[in-house]
N, C-alpha and C. Protein backbone atom coordinates (compact mmCIF):
# COMPACT_ATOMS: atom_id res chain seq x y z
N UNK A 1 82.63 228.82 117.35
CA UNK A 1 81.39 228.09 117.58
C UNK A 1 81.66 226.60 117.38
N UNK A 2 80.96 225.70 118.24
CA UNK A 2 81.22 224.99 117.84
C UNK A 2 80.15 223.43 117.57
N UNK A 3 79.52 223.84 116.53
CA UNK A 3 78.24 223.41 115.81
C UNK A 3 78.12 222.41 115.48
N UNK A 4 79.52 221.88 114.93
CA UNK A 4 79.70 221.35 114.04
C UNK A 4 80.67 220.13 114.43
N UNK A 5 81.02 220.05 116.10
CA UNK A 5 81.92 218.91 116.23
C UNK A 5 81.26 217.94 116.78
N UNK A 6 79.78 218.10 117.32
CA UNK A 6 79.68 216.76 117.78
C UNK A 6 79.05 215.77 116.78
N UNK A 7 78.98 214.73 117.22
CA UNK A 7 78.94 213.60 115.89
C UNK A 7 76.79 213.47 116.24
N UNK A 8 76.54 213.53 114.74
CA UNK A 8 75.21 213.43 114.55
C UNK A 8 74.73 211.94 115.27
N UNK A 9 73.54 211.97 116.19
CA UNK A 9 72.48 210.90 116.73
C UNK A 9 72.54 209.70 116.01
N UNK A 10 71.73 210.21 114.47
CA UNK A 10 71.87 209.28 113.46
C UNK A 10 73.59 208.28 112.86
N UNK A 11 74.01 208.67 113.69
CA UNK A 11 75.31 207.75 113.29
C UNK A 11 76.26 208.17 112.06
N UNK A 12 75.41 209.39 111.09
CA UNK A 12 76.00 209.73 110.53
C UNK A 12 77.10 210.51 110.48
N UNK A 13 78.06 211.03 109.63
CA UNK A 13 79.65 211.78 109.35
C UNK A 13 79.41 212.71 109.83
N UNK A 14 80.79 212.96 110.66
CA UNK A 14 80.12 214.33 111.53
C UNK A 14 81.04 215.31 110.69
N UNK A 15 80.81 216.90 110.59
CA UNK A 15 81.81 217.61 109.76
C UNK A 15 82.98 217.86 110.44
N UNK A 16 83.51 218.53 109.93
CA UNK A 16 85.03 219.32 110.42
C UNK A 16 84.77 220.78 110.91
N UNK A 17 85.37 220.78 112.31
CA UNK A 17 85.60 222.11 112.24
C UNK A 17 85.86 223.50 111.65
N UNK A 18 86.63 222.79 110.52
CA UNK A 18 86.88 224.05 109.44
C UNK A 18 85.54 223.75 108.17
N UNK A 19 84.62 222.73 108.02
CA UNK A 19 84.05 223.38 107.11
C UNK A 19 82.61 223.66 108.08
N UNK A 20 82.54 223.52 109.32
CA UNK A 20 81.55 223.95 110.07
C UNK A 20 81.60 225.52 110.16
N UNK A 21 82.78 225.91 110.42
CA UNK A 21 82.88 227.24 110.21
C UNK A 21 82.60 228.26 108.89
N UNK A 22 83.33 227.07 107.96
CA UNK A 22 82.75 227.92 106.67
C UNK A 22 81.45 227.77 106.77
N UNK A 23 80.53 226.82 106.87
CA UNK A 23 79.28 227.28 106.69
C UNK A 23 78.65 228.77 106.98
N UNK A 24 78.97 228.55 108.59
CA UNK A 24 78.16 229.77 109.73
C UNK A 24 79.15 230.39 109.19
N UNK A 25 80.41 231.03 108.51
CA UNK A 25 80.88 232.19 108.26
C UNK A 25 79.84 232.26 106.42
N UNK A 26 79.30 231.73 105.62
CA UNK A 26 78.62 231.88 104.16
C UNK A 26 77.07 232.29 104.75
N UNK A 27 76.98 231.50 105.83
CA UNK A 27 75.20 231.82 106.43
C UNK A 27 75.14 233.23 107.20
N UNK A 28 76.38 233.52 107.81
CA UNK A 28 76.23 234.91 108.52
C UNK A 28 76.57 236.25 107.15
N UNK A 29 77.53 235.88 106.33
CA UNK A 29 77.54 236.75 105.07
C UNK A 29 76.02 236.95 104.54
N UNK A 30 75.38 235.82 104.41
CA UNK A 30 74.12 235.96 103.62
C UNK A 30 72.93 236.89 104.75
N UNK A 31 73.11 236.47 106.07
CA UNK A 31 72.41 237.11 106.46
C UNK A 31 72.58 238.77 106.54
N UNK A 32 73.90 238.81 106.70
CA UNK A 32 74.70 240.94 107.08
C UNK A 32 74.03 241.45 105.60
N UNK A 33 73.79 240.57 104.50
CA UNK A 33 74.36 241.21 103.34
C UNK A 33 73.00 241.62 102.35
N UNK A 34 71.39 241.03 103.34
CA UNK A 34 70.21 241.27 102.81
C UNK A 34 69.56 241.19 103.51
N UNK A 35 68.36 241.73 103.43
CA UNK A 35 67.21 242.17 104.55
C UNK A 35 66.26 241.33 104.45
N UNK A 36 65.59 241.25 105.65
CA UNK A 36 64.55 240.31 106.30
C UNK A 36 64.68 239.34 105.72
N UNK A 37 65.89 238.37 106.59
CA UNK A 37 66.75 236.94 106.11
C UNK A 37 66.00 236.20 107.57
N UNK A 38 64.72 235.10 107.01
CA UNK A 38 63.84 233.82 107.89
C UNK A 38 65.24 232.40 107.32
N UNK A 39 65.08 231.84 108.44
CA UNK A 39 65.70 230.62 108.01
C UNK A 39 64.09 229.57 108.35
N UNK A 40 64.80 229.03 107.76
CA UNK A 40 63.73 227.43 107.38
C UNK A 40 64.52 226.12 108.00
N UNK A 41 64.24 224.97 108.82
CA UNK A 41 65.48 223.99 108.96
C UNK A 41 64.80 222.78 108.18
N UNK A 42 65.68 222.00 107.22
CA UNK A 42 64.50 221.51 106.64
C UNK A 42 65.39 219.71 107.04
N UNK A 43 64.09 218.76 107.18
CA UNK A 43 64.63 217.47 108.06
C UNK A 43 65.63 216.78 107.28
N UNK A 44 66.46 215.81 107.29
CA UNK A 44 67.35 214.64 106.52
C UNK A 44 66.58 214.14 105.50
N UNK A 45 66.50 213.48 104.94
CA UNK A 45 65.90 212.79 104.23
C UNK A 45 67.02 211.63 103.76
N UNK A 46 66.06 210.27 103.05
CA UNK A 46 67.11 209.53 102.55
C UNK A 46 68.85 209.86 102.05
N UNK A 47 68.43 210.90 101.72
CA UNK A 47 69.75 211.39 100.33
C UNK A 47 69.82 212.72 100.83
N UNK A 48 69.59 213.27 101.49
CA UNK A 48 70.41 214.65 102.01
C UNK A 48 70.71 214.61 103.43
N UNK A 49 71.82 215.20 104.16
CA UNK A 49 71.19 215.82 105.67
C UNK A 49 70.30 216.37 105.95
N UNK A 50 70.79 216.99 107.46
CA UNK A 50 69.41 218.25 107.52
C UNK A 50 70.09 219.32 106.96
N UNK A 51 69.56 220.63 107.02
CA UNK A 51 69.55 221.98 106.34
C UNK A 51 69.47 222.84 106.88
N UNK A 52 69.78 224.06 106.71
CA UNK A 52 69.19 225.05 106.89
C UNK A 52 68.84 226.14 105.53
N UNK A 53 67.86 226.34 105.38
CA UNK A 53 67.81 227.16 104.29
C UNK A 53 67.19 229.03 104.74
N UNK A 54 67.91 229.68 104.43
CA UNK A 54 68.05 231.07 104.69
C UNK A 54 67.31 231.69 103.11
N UNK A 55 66.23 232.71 103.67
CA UNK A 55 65.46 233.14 102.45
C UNK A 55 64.98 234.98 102.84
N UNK A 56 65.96 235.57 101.70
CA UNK A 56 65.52 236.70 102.24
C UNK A 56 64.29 237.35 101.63
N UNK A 57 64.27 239.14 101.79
CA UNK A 57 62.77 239.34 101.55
C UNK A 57 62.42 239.41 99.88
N UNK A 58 63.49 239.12 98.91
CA UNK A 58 63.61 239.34 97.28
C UNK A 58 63.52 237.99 97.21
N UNK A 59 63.09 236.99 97.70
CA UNK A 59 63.18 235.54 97.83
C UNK A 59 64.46 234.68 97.27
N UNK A 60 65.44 235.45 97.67
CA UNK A 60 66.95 234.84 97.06
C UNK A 60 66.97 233.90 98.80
N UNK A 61 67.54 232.78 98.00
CA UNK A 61 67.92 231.94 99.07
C UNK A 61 69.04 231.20 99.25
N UNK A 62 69.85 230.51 100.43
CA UNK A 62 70.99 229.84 100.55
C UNK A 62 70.85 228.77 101.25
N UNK A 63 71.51 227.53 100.82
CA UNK A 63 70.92 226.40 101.97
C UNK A 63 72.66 225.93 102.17
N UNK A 64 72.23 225.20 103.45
CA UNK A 64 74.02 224.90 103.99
C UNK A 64 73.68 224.17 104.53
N UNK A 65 74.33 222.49 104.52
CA UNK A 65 73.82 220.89 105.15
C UNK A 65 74.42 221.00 106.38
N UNK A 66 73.73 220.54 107.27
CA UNK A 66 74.41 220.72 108.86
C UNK A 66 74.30 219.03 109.35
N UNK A 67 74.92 218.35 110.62
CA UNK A 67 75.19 217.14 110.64
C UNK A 67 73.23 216.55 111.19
N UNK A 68 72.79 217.36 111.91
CA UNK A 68 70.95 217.34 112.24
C UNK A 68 70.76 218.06 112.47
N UNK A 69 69.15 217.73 112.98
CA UNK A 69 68.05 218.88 112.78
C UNK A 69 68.69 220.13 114.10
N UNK A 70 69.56 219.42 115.31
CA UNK A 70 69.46 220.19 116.79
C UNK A 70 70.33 220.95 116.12
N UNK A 71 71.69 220.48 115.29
CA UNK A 71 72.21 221.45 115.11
C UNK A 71 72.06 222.89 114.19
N UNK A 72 71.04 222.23 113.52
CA UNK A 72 70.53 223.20 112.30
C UNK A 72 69.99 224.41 112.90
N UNK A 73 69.15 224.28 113.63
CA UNK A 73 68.06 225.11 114.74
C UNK A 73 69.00 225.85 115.15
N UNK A 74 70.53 225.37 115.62
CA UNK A 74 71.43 226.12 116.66
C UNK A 74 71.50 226.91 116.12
N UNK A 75 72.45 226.67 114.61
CA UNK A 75 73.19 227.19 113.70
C UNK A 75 72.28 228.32 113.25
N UNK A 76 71.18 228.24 112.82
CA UNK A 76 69.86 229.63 112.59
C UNK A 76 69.55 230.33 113.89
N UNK A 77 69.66 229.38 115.22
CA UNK A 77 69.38 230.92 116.20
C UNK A 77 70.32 231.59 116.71
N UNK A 78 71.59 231.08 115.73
CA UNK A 78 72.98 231.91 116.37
C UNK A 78 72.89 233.00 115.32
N UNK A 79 72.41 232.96 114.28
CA UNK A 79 72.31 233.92 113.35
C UNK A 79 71.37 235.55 113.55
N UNK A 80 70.41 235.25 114.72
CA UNK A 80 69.53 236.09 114.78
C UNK A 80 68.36 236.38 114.13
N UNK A 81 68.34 235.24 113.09
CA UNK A 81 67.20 235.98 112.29
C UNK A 81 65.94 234.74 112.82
N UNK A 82 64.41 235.21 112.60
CA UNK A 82 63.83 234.25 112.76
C UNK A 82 63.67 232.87 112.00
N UNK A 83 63.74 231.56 112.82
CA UNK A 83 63.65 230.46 112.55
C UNK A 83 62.59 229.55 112.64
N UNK A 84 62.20 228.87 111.31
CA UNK A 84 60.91 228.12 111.31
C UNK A 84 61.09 226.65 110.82
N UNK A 85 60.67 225.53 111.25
CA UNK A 85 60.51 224.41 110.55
C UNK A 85 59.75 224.02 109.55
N UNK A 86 60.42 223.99 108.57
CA UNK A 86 59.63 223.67 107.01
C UNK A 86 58.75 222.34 107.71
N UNK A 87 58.51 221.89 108.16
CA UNK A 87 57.86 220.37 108.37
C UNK A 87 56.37 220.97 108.36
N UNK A 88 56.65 221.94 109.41
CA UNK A 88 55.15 222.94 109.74
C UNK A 88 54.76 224.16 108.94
N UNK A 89 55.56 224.78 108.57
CA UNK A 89 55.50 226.27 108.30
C UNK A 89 54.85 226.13 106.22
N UNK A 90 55.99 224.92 105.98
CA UNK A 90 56.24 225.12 104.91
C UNK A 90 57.25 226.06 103.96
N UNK A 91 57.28 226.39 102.65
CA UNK A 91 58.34 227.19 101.99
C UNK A 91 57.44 228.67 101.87
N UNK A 92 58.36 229.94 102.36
CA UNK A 92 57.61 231.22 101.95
C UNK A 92 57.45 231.15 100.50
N UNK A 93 56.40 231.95 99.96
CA UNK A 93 55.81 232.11 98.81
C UNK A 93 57.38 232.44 98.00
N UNK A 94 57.72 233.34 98.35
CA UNK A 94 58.52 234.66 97.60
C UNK A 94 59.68 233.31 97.83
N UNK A 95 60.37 232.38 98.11
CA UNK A 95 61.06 231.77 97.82
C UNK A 95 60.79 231.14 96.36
N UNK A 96 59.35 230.60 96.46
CA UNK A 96 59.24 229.47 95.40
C UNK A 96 59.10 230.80 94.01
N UNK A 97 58.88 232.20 94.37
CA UNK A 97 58.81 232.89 93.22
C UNK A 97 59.96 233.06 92.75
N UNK A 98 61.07 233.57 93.61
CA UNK A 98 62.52 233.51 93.08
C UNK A 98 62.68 232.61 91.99
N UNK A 99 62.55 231.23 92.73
CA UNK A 99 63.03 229.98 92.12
C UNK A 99 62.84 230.13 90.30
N UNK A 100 60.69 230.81 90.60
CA UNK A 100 60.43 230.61 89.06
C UNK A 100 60.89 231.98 88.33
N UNK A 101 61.42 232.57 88.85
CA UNK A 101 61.74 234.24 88.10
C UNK A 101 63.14 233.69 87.71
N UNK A 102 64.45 233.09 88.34
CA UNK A 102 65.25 232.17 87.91
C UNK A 102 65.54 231.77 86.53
N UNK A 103 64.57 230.50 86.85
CA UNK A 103 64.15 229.55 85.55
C UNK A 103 63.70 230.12 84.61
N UNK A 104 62.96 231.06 84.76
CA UNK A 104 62.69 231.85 83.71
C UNK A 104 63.61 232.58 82.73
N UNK A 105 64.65 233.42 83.77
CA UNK A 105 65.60 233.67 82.95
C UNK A 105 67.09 233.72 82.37
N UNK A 106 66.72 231.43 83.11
CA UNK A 106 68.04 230.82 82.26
C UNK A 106 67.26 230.60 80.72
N UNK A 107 65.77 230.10 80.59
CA UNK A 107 65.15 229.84 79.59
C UNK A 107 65.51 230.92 78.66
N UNK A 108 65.11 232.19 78.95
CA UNK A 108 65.45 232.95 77.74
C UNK A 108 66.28 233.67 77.70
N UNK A 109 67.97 232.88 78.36
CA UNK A 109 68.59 233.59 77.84
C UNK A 109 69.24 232.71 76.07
N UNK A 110 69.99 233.89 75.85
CA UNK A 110 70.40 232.83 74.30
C UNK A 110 71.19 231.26 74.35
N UNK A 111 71.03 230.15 73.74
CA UNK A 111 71.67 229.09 74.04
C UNK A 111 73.25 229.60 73.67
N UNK A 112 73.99 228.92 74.20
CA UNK A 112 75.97 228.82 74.00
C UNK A 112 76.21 228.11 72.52
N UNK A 113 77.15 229.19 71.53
CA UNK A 113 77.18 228.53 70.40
C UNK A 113 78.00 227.12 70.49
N UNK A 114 77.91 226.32 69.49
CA UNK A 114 78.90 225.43 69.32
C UNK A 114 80.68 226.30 68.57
């Protein structure tokens, strides 16, 4: 595939072939490897690229920086699963629950002795 060689609009660093591949080879693992996997493409912002963030149905999620948004979109409809723009859609619920079921239980686990 090749997703990942042309150089982003924005002028920004375009990736490498080999870590373009690793991506779509970590995004296609995540998708084979859990059920009802939505991707999300979420825009650049000052301080990040664009994204894609992959969220399956236990709200475990994976995000992987792509060079823009066209390629992000690609990169999720080569995957098969359905694709939505966070701009519109927003974050599924069961993502942001993961997140807090998480946090929850780095909080209680025991602190690391000295």
């Amino acid at each position: 595939m090749s997703f990942f060689r042309r150089r982003p609009r924005d002028g920004g660093p375009a990736r490498s072939g080999r870590e373009g591949r690793a991506t779509v080879a970590h995004l296609s693992e995540f998708v084979a490897s859990r059920t009802g996997v939505e991707a999300y493409v979420e825009p650049p912002t000052r301080d990040t690229p664009a994204t894609v963030l992959l969220v399956a149905t236990t709200g475990e999620w994976t995000r992987r920086a792509t060079p823009d948004e066209r390629t992000a979109f690609d990169v999720a409809g080569s995957l098969g699963v359905p694709v939505y723009n966070v701009r519109f859609t927003g974050y599924p619920q069961r993502y942001r629950d993961w997140g807090t079921r998480q946090k929850g239980r780095r909080l209680t686990q025991d602190p690391p002795t000295a």
